[in-house]
Protein backbone atom coordinates (compact mmCIF):
# COMPACT_ATOMS: atom_id res chain seq x y z
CA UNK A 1 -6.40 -1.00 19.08
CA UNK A 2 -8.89 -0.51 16.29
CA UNK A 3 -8.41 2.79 14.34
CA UNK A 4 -10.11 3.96 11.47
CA UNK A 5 -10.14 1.11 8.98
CA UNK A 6 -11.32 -1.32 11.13
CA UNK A 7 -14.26 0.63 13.07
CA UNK A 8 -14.90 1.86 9.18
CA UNK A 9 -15.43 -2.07 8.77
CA UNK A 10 -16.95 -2.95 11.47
CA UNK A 11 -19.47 0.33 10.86
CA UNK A 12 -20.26 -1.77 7.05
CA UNK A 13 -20.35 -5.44 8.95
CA UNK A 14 -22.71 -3.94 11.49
CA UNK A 15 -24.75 -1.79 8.92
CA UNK A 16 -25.27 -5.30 7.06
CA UNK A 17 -26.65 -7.55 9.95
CA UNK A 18 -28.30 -5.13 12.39
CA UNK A 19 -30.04 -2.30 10.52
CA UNK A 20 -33.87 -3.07 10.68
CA UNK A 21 -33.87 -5.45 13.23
CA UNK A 22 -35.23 -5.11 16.90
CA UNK A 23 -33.02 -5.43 20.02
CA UNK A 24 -34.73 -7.40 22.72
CA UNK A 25 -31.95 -7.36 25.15
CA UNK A 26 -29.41 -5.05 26.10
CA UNK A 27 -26.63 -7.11 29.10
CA UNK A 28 -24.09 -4.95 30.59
CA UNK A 29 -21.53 -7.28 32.35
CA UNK A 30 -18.64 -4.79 33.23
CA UNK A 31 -19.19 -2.06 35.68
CA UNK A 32 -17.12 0.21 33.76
CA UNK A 33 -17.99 -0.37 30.34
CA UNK A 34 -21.02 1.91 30.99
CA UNK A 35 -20.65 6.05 31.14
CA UNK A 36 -23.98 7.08 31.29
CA UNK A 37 -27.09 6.26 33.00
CA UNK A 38 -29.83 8.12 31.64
CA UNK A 39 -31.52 6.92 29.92
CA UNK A 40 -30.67 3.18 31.20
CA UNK A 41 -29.62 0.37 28.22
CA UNK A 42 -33.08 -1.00 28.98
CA UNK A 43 -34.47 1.60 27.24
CA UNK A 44 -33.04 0.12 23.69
CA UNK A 45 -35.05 -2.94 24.35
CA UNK A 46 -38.02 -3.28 22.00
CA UNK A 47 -36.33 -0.69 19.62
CA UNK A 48 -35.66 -1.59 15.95
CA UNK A 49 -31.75 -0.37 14.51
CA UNK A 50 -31.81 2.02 11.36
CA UNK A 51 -28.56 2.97 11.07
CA UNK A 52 -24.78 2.16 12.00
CA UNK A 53 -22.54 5.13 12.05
CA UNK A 54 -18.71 6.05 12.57
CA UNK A 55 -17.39 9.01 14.39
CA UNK A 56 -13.40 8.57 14.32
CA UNK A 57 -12.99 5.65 16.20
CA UNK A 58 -16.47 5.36 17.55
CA UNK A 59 -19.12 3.31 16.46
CA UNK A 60 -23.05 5.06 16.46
CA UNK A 61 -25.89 2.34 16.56
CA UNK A 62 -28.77 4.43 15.79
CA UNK A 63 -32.18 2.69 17.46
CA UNK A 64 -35.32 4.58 18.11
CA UNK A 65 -34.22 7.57 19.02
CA UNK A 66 -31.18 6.83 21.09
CA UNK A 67 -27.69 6.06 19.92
CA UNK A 68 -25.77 3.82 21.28
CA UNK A 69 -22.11 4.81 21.26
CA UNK A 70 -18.60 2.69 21.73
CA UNK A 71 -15.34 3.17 21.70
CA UNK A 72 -13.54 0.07 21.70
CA UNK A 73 -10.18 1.78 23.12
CA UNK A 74 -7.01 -0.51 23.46
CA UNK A 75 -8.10 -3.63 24.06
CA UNK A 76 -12.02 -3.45 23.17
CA UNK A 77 -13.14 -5.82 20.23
CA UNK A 78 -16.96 -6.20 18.66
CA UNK A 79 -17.78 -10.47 18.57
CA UNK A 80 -20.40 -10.85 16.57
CA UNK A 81 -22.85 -14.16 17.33
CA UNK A 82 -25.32 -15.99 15.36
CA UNK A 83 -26.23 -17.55 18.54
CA UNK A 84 -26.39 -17.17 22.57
CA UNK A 85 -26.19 -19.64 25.40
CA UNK A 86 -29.59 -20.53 27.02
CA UNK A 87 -28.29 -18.96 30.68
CA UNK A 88 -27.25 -15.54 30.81
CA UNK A 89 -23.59 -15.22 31.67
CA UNK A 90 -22.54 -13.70 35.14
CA UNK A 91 -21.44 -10.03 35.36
CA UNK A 92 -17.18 -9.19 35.94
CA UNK A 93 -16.30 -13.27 34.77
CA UNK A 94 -14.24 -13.10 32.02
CA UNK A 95 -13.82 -10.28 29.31
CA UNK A 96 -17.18 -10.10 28.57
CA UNK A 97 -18.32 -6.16 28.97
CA UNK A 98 -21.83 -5.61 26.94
CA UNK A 99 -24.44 -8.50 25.30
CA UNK A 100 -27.01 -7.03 22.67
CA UNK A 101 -29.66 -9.84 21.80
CA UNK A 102 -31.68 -9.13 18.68
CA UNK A 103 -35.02 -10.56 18.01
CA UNK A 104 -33.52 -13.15 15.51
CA UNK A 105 -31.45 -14.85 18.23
CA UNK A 106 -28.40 -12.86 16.95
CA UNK A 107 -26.51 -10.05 18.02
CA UNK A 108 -22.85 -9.48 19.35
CA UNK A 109 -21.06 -8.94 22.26
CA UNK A 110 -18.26 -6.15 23.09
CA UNK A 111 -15.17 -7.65 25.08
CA UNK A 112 -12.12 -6.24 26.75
CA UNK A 113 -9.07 -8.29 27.61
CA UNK A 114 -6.19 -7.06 30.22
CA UNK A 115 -6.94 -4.64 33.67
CA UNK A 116 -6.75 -1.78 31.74
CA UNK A 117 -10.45 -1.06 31.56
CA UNK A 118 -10.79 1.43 28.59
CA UNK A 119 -13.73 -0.02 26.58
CA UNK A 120 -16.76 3.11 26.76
CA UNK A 121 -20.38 2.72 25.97
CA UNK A 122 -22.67 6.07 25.98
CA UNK A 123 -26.52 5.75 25.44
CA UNK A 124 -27.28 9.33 24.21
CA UNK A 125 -30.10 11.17 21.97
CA UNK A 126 -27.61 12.93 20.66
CA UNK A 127 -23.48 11.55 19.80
CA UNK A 128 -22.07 15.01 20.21
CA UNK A 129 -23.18 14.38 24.32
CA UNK A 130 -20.49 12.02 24.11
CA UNK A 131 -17.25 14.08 24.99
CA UNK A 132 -14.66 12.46 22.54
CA UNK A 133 -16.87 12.81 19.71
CA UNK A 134 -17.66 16.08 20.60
CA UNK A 135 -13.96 17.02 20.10
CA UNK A 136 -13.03 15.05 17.32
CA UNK A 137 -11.32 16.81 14.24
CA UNK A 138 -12.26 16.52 10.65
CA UNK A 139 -12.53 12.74 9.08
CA UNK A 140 -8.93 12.03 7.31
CA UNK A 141 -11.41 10.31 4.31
CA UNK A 142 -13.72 13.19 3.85
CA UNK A 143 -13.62 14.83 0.56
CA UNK A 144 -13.34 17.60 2.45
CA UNK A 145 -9.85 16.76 3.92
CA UNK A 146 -7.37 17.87 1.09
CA UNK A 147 -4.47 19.07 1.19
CA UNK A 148 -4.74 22.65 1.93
CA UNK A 149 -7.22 21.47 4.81
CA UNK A 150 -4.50 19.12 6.31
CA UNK A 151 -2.15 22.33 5.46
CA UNK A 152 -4.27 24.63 7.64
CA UNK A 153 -4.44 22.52 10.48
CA UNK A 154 -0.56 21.75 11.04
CA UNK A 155 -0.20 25.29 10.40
CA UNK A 156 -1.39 25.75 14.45
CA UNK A 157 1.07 22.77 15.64
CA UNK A 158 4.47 22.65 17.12
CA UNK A 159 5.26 19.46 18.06
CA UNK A 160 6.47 15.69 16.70
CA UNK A 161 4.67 14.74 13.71
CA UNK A 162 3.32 11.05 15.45
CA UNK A 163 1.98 12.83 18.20
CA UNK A 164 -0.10 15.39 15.80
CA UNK A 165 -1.16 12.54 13.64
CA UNK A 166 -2.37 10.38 16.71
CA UNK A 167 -4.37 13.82 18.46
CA UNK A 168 -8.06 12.81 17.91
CA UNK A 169 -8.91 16.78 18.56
CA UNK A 170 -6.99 17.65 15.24
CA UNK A 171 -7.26 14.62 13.00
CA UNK A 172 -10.08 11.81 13.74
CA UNK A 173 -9.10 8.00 13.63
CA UNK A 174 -5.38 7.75 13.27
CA UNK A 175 -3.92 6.08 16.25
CA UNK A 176 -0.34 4.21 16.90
CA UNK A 177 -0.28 1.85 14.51
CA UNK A 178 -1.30 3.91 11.66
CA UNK A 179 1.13 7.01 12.30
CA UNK A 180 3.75 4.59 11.86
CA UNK A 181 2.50 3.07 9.07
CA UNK A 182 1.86 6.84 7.45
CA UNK A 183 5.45 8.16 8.39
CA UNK A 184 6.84 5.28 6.63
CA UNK A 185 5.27 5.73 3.90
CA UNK A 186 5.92 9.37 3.44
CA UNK A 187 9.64 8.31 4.49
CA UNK A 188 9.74 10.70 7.61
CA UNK A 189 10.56 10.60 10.73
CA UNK A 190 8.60 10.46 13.46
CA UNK A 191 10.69 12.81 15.70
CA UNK A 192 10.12 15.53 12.59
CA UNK A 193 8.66 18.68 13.97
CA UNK A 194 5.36 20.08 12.21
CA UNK A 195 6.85 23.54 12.22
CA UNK A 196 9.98 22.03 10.48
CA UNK A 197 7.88 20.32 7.71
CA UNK A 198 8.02 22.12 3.91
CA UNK A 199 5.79 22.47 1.61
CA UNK A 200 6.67 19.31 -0.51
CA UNK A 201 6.71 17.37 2.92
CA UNK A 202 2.83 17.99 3.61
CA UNK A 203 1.71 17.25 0.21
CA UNK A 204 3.94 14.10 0.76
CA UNK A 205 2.72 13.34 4.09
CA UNK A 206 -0.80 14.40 2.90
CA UNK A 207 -0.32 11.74 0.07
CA UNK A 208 0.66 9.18 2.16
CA UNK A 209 -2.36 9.29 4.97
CA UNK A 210 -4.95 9.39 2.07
CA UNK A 211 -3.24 6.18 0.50
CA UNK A 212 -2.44 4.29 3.53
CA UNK A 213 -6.04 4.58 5.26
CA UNK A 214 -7.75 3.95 2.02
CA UNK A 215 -5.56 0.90 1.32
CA UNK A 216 -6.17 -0.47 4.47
CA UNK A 217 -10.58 0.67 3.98
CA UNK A 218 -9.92 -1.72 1.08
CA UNK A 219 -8.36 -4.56 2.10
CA UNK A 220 -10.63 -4.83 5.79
CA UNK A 221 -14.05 -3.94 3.25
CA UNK A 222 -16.32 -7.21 3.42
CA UNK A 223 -14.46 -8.76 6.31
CA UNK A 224 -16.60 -10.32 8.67
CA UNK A 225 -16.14 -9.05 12.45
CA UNK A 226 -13.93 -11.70 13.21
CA UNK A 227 -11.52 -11.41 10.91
CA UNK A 228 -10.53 -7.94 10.95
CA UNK A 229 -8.03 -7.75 13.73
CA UNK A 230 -5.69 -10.68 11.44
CA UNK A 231 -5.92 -8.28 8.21
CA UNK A 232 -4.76 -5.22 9.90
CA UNK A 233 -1.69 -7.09 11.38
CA UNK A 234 -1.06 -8.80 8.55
CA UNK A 235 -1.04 -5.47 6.16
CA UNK A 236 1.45 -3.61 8.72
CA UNK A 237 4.23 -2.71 7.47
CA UNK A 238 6.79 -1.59 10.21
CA UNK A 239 4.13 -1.23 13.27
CA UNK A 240 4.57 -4.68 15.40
CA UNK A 241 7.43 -5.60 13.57
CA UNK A 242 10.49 -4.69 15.68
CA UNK A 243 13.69 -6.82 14.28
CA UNK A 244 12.26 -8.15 10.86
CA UNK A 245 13.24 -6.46 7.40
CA UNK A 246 11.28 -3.63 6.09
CA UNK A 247 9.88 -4.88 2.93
CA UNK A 248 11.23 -1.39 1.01
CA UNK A 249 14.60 -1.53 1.54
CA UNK A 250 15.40 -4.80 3.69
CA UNK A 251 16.77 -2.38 6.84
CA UNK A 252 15.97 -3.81 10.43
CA UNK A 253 12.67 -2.02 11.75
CA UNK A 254 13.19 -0.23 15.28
CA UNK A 255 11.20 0.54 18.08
CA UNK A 256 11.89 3.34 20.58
CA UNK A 257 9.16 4.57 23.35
CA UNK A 258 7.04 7.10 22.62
CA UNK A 259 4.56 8.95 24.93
CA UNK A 260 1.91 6.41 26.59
CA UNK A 261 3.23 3.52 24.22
CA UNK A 262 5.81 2.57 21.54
CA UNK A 263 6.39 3.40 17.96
CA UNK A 264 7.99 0.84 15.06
CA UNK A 265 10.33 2.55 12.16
CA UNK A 266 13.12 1.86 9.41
CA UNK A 267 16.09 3.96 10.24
CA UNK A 268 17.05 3.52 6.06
CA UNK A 269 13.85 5.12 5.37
CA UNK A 270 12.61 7.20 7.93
CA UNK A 271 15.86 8.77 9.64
CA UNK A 272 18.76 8.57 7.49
CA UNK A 273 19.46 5.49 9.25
CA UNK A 274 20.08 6.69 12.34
CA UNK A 275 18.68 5.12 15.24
CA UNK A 276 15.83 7.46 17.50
CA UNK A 277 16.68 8.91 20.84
CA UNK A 278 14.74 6.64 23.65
CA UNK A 279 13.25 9.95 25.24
CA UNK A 280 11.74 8.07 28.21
CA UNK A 281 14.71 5.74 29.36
CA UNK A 282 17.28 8.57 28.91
CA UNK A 283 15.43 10.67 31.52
CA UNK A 284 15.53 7.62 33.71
CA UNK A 285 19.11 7.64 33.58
CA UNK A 286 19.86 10.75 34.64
């Protein structure tokens, strides 16, 4: 799934090689991939793009004055193309979900593999219409986020630490891989309970988001489209890497369920090298 880094890349990418140009054809090839209806996609044809914008995980194309809005959920990715095919290709074949055509001959397509449809596009005058931007919290990169802000808003929370890092109403962008990537970092579990946390262990945990998402801002910066999804993997530390070393202290990384997926974590580091509780397969052996 792309999370904050990469939609922040894509945001630049896009910013780069659509701003000031003119869409001449808007394709939607997935009946699902589309959440509103009014006004209709047709209506971006013949407009010219002035600005690229990110909401959290959401990507804002401003044109005219309509914004067109994606998320690109769990198995969504942007292709960008220099070039199209003469024919038009057929709606529901493949995991083609959405074809912009600029006037150049350019553009990019948004595709979505598996039968989890997820993928989201909103054609709005306004992004707060759409409902997950509308309840996003505050940007983890903001200036504004310090540590007294990230202070105040655990202060609410009672609950695992992955699951508050991963809730898009109280922190925007951070999603599964990230967490983990944070929480090893910081050297914390990810069972730790907000309430239980200390005042060294926010400004630690604090310290750790800021670095981690900036690092990986960094590294994905200049990255064309394509290349993006190989950088994040390829940066990960102990997300997606269930029975190789961790590269701090040489520990086998874990993975152990956790709410509508799985988390990755060094036992060394993280839990004081015991291994996590499975919560969802012990209630399936009772």
């Amino acid at each position: 799934m792309p999370e904050l880094p990469e939609v922040q890349a894509l945001r630049v990418f896009l910013g780069d090689h659509l701003v000031g140009k003119e869409i001449t054809r808007v394709l939607p090839l997935a009946i699902s991939v589309l959440k509103t209806y009014d006004p209709p996609v047709s209506a971006l044809e013949g407009t010219t793009v002035t600005g690229v914008a990110r909401h959290g995980k959401f990507l804002d194309i401003t044109a005219g004055a309509l914004h067109l809005v994606t998320h690109l959920a769990r198995a969504g990715w942007l292709q960008w193309k220099d070039s199209f095919p003469a024919t038009s290709p057929r709606p529901g074949k493949g995991p083609l979900a959405l074809r912009v055509v600029l006037a150049g001959g350019d553009g990019f397509d948004l595709t979505e593999t598996g039968t989890t449809k997820r993928l989201s596009v909103h054609l709005v005058h306004d992004p707060a219409e759409v409902p997950g931007i509308a309840r996003l919290g505050p940007d983890p990169l903001d200036d504004s986020f310090d540590r007294e802000a990230f202070a105040a808003l655990l202060a609410g929370e009672r609950r695992r630490i992955k699951g508050a890092l991963r809730d898009q109403s109280l922190i925007a962008g951070i999603g599964n891989a990230y967490s983990d990537e944070i929480l090893h970092v910081a050297r914390m579990s990810p069972y730790k309970l907000t309430t239980s946390l200390s005042e060294d262990d926010i400004t630690v945990l604090h310290t750790a988001l800021r670095a981690t998402l900036t690092d990986a801002v960094t590294r994905s910066s200049g990255l064309e489209a394509g290349r993006l999804k190989a950088e994040k993997k390829s940066g990960m530390r102990v997300h997606g890497r269930t029975g190789l070393p961790c590269p701090v202290c040489g520990d086998t990384i874990l993975d152990v369920s956790f709410s509508d997926s799985s988390l990755q974590y060094c036992p060394t580091c993280q839990t004081g090298g015991k291994p996590l509780a499975d919560r969802r397969l012990s209630r399936l052996l009772k």
